[in-house]
Protein backbone atom coordinates (compact mmCIF):
# COMPACT_ATOMS: atom_id res chain seq x y z
CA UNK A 1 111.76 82.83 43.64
CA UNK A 2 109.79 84.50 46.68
CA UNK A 3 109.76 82.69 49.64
CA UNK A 4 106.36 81.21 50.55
CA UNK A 5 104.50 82.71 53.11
CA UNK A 6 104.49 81.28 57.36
CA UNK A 7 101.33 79.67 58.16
CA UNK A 8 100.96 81.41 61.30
CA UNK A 9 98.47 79.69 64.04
CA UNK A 10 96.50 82.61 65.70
CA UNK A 11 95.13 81.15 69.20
CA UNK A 12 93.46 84.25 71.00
CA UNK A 13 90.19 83.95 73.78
CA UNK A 14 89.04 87.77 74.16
CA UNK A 15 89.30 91.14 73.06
CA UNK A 16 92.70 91.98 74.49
CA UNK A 17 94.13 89.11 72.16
CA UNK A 18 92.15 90.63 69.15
CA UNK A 19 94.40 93.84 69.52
CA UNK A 20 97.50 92.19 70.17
CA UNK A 21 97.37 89.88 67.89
CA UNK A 22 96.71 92.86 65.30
CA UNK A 23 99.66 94.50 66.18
CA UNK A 24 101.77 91.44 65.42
CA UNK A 25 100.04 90.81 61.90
CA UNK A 26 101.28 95.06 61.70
CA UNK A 27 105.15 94.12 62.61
CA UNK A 28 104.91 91.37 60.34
CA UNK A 29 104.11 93.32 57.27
CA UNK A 30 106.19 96.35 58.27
CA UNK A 31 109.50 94.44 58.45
CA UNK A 32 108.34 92.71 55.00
CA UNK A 33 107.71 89.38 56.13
CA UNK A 34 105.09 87.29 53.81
CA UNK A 35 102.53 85.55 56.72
CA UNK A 36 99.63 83.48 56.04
CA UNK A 37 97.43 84.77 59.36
CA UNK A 38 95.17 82.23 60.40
CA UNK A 39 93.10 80.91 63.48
CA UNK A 40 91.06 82.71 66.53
CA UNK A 41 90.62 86.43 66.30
CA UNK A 42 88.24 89.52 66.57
CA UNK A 43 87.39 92.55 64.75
CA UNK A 44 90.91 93.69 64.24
CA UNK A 45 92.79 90.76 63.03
CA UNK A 46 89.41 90.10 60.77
CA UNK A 47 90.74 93.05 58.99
CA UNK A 48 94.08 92.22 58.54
CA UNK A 49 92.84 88.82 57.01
CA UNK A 50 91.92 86.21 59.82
CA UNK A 51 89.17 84.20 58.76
CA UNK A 52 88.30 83.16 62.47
CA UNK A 53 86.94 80.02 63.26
CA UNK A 54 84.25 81.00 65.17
CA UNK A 55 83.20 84.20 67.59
CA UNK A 56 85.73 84.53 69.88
CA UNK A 57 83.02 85.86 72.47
CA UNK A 58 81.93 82.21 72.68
CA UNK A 59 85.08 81.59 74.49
CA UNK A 60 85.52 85.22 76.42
CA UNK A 61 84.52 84.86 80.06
CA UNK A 62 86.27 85.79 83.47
CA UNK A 63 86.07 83.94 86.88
CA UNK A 64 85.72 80.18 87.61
CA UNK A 65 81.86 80.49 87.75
CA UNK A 66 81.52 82.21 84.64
CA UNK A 67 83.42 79.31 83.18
CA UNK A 68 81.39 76.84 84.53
CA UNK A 69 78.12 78.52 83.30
CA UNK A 70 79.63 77.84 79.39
CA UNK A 71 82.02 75.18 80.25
CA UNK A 72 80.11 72.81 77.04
CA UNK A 73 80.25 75.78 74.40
CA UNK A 74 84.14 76.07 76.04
CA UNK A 75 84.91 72.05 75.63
CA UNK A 76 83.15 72.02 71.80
CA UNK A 77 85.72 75.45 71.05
CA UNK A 78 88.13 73.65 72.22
CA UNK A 79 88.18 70.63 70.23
CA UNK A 80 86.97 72.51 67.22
CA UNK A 81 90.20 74.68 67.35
CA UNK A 82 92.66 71.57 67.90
CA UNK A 83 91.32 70.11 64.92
CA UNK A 84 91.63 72.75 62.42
CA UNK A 85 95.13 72.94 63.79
CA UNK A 86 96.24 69.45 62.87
CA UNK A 87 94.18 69.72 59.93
CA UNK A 88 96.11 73.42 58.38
CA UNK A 89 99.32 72.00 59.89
CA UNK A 90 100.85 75.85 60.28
CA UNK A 91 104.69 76.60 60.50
CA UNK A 92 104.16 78.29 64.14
CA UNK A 93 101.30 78.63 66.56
CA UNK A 94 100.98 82.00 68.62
CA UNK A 95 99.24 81.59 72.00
CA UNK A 96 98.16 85.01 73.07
CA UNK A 97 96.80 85.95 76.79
CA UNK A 98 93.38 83.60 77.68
CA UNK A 99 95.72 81.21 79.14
CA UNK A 100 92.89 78.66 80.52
CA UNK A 101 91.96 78.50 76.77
CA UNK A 102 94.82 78.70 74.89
CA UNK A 103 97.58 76.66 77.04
CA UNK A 104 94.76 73.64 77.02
CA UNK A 105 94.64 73.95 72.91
CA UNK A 106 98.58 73.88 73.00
CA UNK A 107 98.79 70.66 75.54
CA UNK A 108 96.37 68.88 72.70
CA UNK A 109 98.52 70.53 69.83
CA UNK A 110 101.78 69.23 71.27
CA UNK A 111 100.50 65.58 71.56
CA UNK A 112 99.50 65.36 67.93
CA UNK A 113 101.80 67.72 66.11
CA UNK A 114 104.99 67.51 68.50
CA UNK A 115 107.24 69.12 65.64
CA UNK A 116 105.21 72.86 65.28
CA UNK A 117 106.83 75.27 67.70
CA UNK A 118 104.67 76.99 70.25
CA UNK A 119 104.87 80.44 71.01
CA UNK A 120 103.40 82.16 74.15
CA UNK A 121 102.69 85.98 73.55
CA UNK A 122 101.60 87.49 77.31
CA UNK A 123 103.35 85.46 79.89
CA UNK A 124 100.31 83.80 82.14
CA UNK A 125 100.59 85.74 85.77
CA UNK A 126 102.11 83.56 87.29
CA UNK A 127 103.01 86.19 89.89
CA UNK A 128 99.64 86.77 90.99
CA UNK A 129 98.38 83.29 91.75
CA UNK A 130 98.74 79.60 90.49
CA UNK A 131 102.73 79.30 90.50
CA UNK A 132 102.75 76.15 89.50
CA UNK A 133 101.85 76.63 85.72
CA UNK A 134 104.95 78.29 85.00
CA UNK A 135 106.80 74.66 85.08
CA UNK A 136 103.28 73.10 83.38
CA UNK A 137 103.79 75.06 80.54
CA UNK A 138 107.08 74.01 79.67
CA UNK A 139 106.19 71.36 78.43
CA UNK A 140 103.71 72.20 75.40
CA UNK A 141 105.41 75.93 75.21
CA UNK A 142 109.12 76.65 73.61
CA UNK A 143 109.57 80.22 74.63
CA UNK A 144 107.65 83.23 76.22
CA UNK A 145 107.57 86.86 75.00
CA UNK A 146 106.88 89.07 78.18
CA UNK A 147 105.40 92.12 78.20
CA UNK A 148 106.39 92.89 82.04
CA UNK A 149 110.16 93.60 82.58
CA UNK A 150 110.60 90.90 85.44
CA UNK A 151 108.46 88.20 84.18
CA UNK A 152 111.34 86.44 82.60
CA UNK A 153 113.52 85.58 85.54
CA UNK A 154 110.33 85.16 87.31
CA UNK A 155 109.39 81.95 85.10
CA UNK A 156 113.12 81.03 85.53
CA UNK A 157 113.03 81.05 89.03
CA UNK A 158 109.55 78.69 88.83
CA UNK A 159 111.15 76.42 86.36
CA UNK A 160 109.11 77.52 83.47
CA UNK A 161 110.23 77.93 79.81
CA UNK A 162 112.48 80.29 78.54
CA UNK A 163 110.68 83.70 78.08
CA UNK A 164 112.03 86.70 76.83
CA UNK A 165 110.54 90.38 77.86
CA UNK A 166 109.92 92.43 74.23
CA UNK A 167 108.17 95.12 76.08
CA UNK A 168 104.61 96.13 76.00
CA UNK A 169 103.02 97.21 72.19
CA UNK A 170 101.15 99.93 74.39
CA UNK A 171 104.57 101.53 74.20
CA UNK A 172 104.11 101.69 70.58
CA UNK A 173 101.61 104.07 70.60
CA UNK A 174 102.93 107.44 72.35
CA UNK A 175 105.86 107.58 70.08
CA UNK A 176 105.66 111.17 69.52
CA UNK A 177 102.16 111.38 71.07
CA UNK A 178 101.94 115.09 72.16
CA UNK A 179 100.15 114.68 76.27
CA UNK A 180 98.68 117.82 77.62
CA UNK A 181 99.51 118.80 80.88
CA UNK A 182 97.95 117.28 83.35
CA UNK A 183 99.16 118.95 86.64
CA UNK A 184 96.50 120.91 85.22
CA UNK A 185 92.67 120.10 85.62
CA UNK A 186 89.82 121.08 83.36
CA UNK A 187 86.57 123.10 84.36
CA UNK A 188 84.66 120.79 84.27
CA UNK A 189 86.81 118.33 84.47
CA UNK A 190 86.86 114.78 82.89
CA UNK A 191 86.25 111.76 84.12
CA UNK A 192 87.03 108.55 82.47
CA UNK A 193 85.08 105.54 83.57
CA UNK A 194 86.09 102.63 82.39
CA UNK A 195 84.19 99.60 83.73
CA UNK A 196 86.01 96.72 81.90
CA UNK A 197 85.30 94.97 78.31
CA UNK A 198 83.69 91.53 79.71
CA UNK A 199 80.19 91.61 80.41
CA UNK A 200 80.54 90.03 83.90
CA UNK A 201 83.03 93.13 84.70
CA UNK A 202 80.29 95.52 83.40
CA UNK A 203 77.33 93.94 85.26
CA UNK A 204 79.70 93.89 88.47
CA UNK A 205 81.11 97.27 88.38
CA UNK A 206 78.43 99.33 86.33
CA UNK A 207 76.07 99.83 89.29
CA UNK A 208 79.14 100.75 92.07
CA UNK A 209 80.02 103.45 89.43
CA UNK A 210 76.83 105.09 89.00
CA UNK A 211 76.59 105.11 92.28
CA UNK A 212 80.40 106.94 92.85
CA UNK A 213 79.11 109.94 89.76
CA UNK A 214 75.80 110.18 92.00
CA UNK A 215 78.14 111.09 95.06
CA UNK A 216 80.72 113.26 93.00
CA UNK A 217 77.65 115.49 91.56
CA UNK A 218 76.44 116.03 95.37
CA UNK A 219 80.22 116.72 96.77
CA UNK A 220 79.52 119.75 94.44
CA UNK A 221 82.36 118.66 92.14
CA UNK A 222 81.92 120.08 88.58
CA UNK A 223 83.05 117.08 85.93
CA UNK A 224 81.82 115.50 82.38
CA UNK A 225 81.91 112.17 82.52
CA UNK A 226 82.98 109.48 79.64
CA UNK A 227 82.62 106.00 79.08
CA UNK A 228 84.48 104.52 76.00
CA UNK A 229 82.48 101.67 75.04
CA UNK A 230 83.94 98.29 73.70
CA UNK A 231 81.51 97.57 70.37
CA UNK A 232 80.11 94.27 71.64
CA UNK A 233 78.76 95.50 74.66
CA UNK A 234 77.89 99.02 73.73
CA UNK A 235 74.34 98.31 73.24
CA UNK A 236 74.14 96.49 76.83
CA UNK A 237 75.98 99.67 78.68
CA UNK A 238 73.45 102.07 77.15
CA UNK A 239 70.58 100.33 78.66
CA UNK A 240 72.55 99.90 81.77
CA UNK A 241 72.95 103.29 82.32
CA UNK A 242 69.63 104.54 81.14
CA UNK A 243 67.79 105.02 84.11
CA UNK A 244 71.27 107.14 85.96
CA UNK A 245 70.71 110.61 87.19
CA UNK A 246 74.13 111.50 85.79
CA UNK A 247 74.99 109.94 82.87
CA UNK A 248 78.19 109.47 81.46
CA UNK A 249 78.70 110.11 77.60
CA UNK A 250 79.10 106.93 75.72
CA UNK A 251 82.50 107.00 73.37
CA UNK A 252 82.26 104.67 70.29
CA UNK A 253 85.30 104.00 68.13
CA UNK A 254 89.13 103.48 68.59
CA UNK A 255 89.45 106.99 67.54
CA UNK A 256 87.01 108.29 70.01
CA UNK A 257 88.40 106.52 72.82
CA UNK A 258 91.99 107.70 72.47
CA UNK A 259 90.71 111.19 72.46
CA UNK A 260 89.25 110.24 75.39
CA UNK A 261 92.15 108.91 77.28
CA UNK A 262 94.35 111.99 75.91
CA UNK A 263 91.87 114.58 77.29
CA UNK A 264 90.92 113.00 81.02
CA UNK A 265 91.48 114.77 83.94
CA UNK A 266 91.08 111.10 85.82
CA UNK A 267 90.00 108.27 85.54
CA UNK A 268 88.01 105.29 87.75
CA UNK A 269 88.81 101.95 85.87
CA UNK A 270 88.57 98.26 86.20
CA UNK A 271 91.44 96.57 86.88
CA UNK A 272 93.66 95.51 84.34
CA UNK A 273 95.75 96.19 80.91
CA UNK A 274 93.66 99.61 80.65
CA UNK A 275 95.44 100.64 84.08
CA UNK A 276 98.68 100.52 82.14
CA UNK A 277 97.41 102.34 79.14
CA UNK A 278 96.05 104.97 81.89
CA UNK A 279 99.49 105.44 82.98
CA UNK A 280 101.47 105.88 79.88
CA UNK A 281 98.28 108.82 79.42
CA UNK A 282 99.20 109.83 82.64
CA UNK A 283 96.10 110.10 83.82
CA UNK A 284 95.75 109.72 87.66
CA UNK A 285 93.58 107.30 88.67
CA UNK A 286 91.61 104.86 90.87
CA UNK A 287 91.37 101.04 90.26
CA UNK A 288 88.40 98.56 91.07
CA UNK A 289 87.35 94.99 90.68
CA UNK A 290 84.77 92.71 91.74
CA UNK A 291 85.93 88.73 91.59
CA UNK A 292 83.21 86.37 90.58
CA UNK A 293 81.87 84.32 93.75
CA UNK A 294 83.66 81.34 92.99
CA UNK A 295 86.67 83.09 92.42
CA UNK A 296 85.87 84.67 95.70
CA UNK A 297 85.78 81.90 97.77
CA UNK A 298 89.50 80.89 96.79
CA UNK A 299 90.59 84.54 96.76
CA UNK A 300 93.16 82.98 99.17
CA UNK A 301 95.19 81.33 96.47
CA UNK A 302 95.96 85.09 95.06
CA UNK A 303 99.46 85.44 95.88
CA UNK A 304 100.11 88.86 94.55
CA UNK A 305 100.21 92.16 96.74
CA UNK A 306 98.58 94.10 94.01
CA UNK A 307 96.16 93.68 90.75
CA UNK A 308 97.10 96.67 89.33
CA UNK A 309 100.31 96.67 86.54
CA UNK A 310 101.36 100.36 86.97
CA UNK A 311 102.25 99.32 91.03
CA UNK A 312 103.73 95.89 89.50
CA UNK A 313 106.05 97.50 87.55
CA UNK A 314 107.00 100.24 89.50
CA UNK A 315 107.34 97.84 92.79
CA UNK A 316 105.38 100.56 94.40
CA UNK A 317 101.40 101.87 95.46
CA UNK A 318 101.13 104.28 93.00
CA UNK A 319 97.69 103.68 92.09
CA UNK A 320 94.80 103.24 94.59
CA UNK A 321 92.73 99.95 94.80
CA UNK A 322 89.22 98.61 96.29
CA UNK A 323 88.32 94.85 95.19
CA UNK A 324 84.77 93.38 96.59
CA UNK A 325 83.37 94.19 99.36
CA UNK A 326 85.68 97.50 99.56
CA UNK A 327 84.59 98.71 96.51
CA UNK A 328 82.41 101.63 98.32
CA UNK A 329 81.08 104.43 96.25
CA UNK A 330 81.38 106.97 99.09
CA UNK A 331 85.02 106.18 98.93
CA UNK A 332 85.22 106.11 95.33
CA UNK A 333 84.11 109.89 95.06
CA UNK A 334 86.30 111.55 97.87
CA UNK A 335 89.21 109.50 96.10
CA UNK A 336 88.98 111.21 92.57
CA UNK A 337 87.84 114.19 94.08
CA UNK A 338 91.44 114.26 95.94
CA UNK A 339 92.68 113.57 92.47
CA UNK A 340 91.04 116.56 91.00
CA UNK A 341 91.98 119.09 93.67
CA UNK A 342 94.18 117.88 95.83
CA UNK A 343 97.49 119.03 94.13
CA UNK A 344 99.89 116.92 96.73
CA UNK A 345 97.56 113.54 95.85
CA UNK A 346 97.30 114.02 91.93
CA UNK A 347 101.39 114.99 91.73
CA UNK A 348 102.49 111.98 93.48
CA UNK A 349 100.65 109.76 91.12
CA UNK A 350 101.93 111.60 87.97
CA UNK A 351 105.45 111.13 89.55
CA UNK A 352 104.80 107.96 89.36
CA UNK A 353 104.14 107.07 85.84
CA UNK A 354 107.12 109.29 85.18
CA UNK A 355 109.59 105.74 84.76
CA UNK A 356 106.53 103.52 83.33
CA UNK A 357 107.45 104.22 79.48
CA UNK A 358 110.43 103.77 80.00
CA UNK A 359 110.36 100.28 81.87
CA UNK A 360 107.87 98.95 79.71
CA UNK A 361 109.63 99.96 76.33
CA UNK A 362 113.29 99.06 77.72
CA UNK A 363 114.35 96.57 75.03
CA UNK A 364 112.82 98.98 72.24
CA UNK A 365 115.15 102.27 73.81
CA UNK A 366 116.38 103.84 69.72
CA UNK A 367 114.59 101.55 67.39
CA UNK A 368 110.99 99.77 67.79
CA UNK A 369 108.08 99.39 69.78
CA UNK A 370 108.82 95.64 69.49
CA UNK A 371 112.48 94.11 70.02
CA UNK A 372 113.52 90.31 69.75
CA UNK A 373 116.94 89.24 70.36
CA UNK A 374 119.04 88.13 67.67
CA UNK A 375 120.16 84.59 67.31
CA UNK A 376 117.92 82.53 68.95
CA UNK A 377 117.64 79.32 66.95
CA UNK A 378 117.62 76.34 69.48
CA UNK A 379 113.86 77.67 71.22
CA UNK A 380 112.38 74.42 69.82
CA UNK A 381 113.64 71.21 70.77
CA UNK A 382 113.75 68.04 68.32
CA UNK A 383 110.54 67.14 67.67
CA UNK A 384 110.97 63.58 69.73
CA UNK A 385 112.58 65.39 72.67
CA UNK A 386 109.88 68.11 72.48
CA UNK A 387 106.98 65.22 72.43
CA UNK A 388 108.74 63.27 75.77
CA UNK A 389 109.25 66.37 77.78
CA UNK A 390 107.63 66.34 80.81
CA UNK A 391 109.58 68.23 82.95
CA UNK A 392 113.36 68.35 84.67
CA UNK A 393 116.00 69.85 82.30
CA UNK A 394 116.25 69.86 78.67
CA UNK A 395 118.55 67.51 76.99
CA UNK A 396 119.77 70.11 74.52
CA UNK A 397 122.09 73.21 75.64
CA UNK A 398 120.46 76.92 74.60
CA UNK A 399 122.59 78.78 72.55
CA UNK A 400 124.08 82.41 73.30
CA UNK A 401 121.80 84.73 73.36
CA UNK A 402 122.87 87.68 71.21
CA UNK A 403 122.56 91.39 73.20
CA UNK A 404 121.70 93.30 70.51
CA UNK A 405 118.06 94.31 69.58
CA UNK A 406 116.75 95.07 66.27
CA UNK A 407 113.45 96.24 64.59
CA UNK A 408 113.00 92.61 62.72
CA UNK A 409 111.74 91.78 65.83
CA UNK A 410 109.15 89.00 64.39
CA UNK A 411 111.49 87.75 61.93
CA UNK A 412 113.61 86.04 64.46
CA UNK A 413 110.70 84.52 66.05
CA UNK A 414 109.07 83.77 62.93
CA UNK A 415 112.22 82.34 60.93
CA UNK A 416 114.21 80.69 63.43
CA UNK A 417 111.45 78.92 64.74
CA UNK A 418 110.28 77.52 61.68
CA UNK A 419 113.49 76.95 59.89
CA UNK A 420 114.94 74.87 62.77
CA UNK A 421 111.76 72.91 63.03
CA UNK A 422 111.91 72.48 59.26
CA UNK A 423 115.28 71.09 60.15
CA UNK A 424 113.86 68.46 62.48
CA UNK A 425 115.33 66.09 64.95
């Protein structure tokens, strides 16, 4: 008889989570294992059969003031997701990124069904400001998968749960991708702009960036500019940018965009995953962000020495940054014009990137974009020890972690987490 299916407990807050949590619903069907998707999700996951429990752009906002602004429509989410939790009673519940969101679901979750393991998917950066959370969450979390290769002992070292890095499903993508050479710069060349996929990151950013093609097209540089377009805001950027003297051309589709990314010369981007994405393209680049003014006024709590992944990984300043008040289109220009024809300035960055597959992919070297390590079984605690947990050191030992890595990545997450909660205390 064919084992039934695992009621799987999709908890996602923004776009980034959408595709994620698509590419998980993938690994689960291409290593054959039957899951019953449900939950929070977007466009993507809505194809692959998540019935989502509301618009998940209800919830998707960035900065402390933003939050604020929809803090009731955030409170009534919220509750409405913790209910239809203990109400489907799922085998596992996945937590991915929107960790403001998602780890306050998972506190609630734990209180009322102490017994469902808790998986976090996108380790909360912890590194970059607000410590603290990493021994929070060990309370209401049973283990981590990492994207970044030093986030693990990093939430060891802060007392956080166990956490184990899988590698980043970017990596996934540019197996056998064919890059052209980019030491090499097109006539005219192209220029990516990429001015995040949040509105308050488009209303911040668009008008610095129209500002920085203004300046390029008087430096007498020759480019075509591009703007790939998340689909919710599309209509918003086109009006946006209707009244520019030099327009960028709007890209629409997944298709579209990774054209886009695989023909740039370079690229001026907001800060964040897409940085990453930029570098596995290796396409040199230039990174900017505007915090919210809330988030501004406590800017000193940021701990970090950079925003950007690509310099996180590589412990190093290979990509250029301006946040706030430094974010200064005359700058802007003269930087990606260096990019585009300053050979010395464009090689060192593409130097750069030269280790990032490889870091972020580590665990996946000869076999899959997504590796788990065999023979974890005691993640969860007993449901009663789980429930009293508040801290200190767990009353049950972790068992040997096994060193090899294997494609049936999910199924050890999936299956040993619900078998040994089936097992119970």
């Amino acid at each position: 008889m064919a084992e039934a299916a695992r009621r799987i407990y999709f908890v996602i807050g923004e776009e980034s989570g959408d595709a994620l949590g698509a590419d998980l619903i993938d690994a689960f069907a291409e290593i054959g294992l039957a899951v019953e998707p449900m939950g929070l999700g977007g466009a993507r996951m809505r194809e692959r059969g998540v019935a989502s429990l509301f618009d998940i752009s209800d919830i998707s906002v960035m900065g402390i003031a933003a939050v604020f602004a929809r803090l009731p429509m955030i409170i009534s989410r919220l509750r409405m997701t913790v209910r239809d939790i203990v109400a489907r009673q799922p085998d596992l519940i996945v937590l991915i990124d929107s960790p403001d969101f998602t780890h306050r679901v998972a506190k609630r979750v734990r209180a009322r069904l102490p017994g469902v393991p808790i998986v976090k998917y996108v380790c909360p950066s912890v590194w970059a400001w607000r410590p603290g959370r990493a021994r929070t969450m060990k309370a209401y979390i049973d283990h981590v998968l990492a994207l970044l290769p030093f986030e693990p002992e990093l939430l060891k070292e802060l007392g956080g749960p166990d956490a184990t890095y899988v590698g980043h499903p970017l990596a996934r993508r540019f197996e056998g991708l064919s890059l052209p050479d980019r030491t090499r710069v097109s006539d005219p060349a192209r220029l990516l702009v990429l001015p995040g996929s949040r509105r308050g990151e488009i209303r911040s950013l668009l008008p610095d960036i129209g500002e920085t093609l203004d300046i390029l097209e008087q430096r007498g540089v020759a480019f075509r500019a591009m703007l790939p377009a998340v689909p919710h805001l599309e209509e918003e950027i086109r009006a946006s940018i209707a009244g520019w003297r030099v327009k960028p051309e709007i890209i629409s589709g997944e298709a579209g965009k990774m054209e886009a990314f695989r023909t740039a010369d370079v690229a001026l981007a907001a800060s964040g995953t897409v940085l990453l994405e930029l570098a596995l393209h290796r396409v040199p680049m230039v990174s900017i962000y505007r915090l919210d003014w809330l988030m501004y006024r406590i800017r000193f709590l940021i701990t970090a020495w950079t925003a950007a992944l690509p310099n996180l990984i590589a412990d190093s300043t290979i990509v250029p940054e301006r946040m706030n008040e430094m974010v200064r289109p005359h700058w802007l220009a003269r930087a990606l014009q260096a990019l585009l024809h300053d050979q010395p300035t464009r090689q060192a960055q593409l130097d750069g990137f030269a280790p990032e597959r490889q870091k972020i992919a580590i665990r996946s070297a000869c076999l899959s974009w997504w590796c788990k390590m065999i023979g974890i079984a005691d993640i969860r605690l007993p449901r009663q020890a789980a429930f009293k947990f508040r801290g200190g050191r767990r009353g049950t030992q972790r068992q040997p972690v096994g060193q090899q890595f294997h494609r049936h990545a999910i199924s050890g997450i999936a299956d040993q987490l619900v078998k040994h909660h089936q097992r119970g205390p």
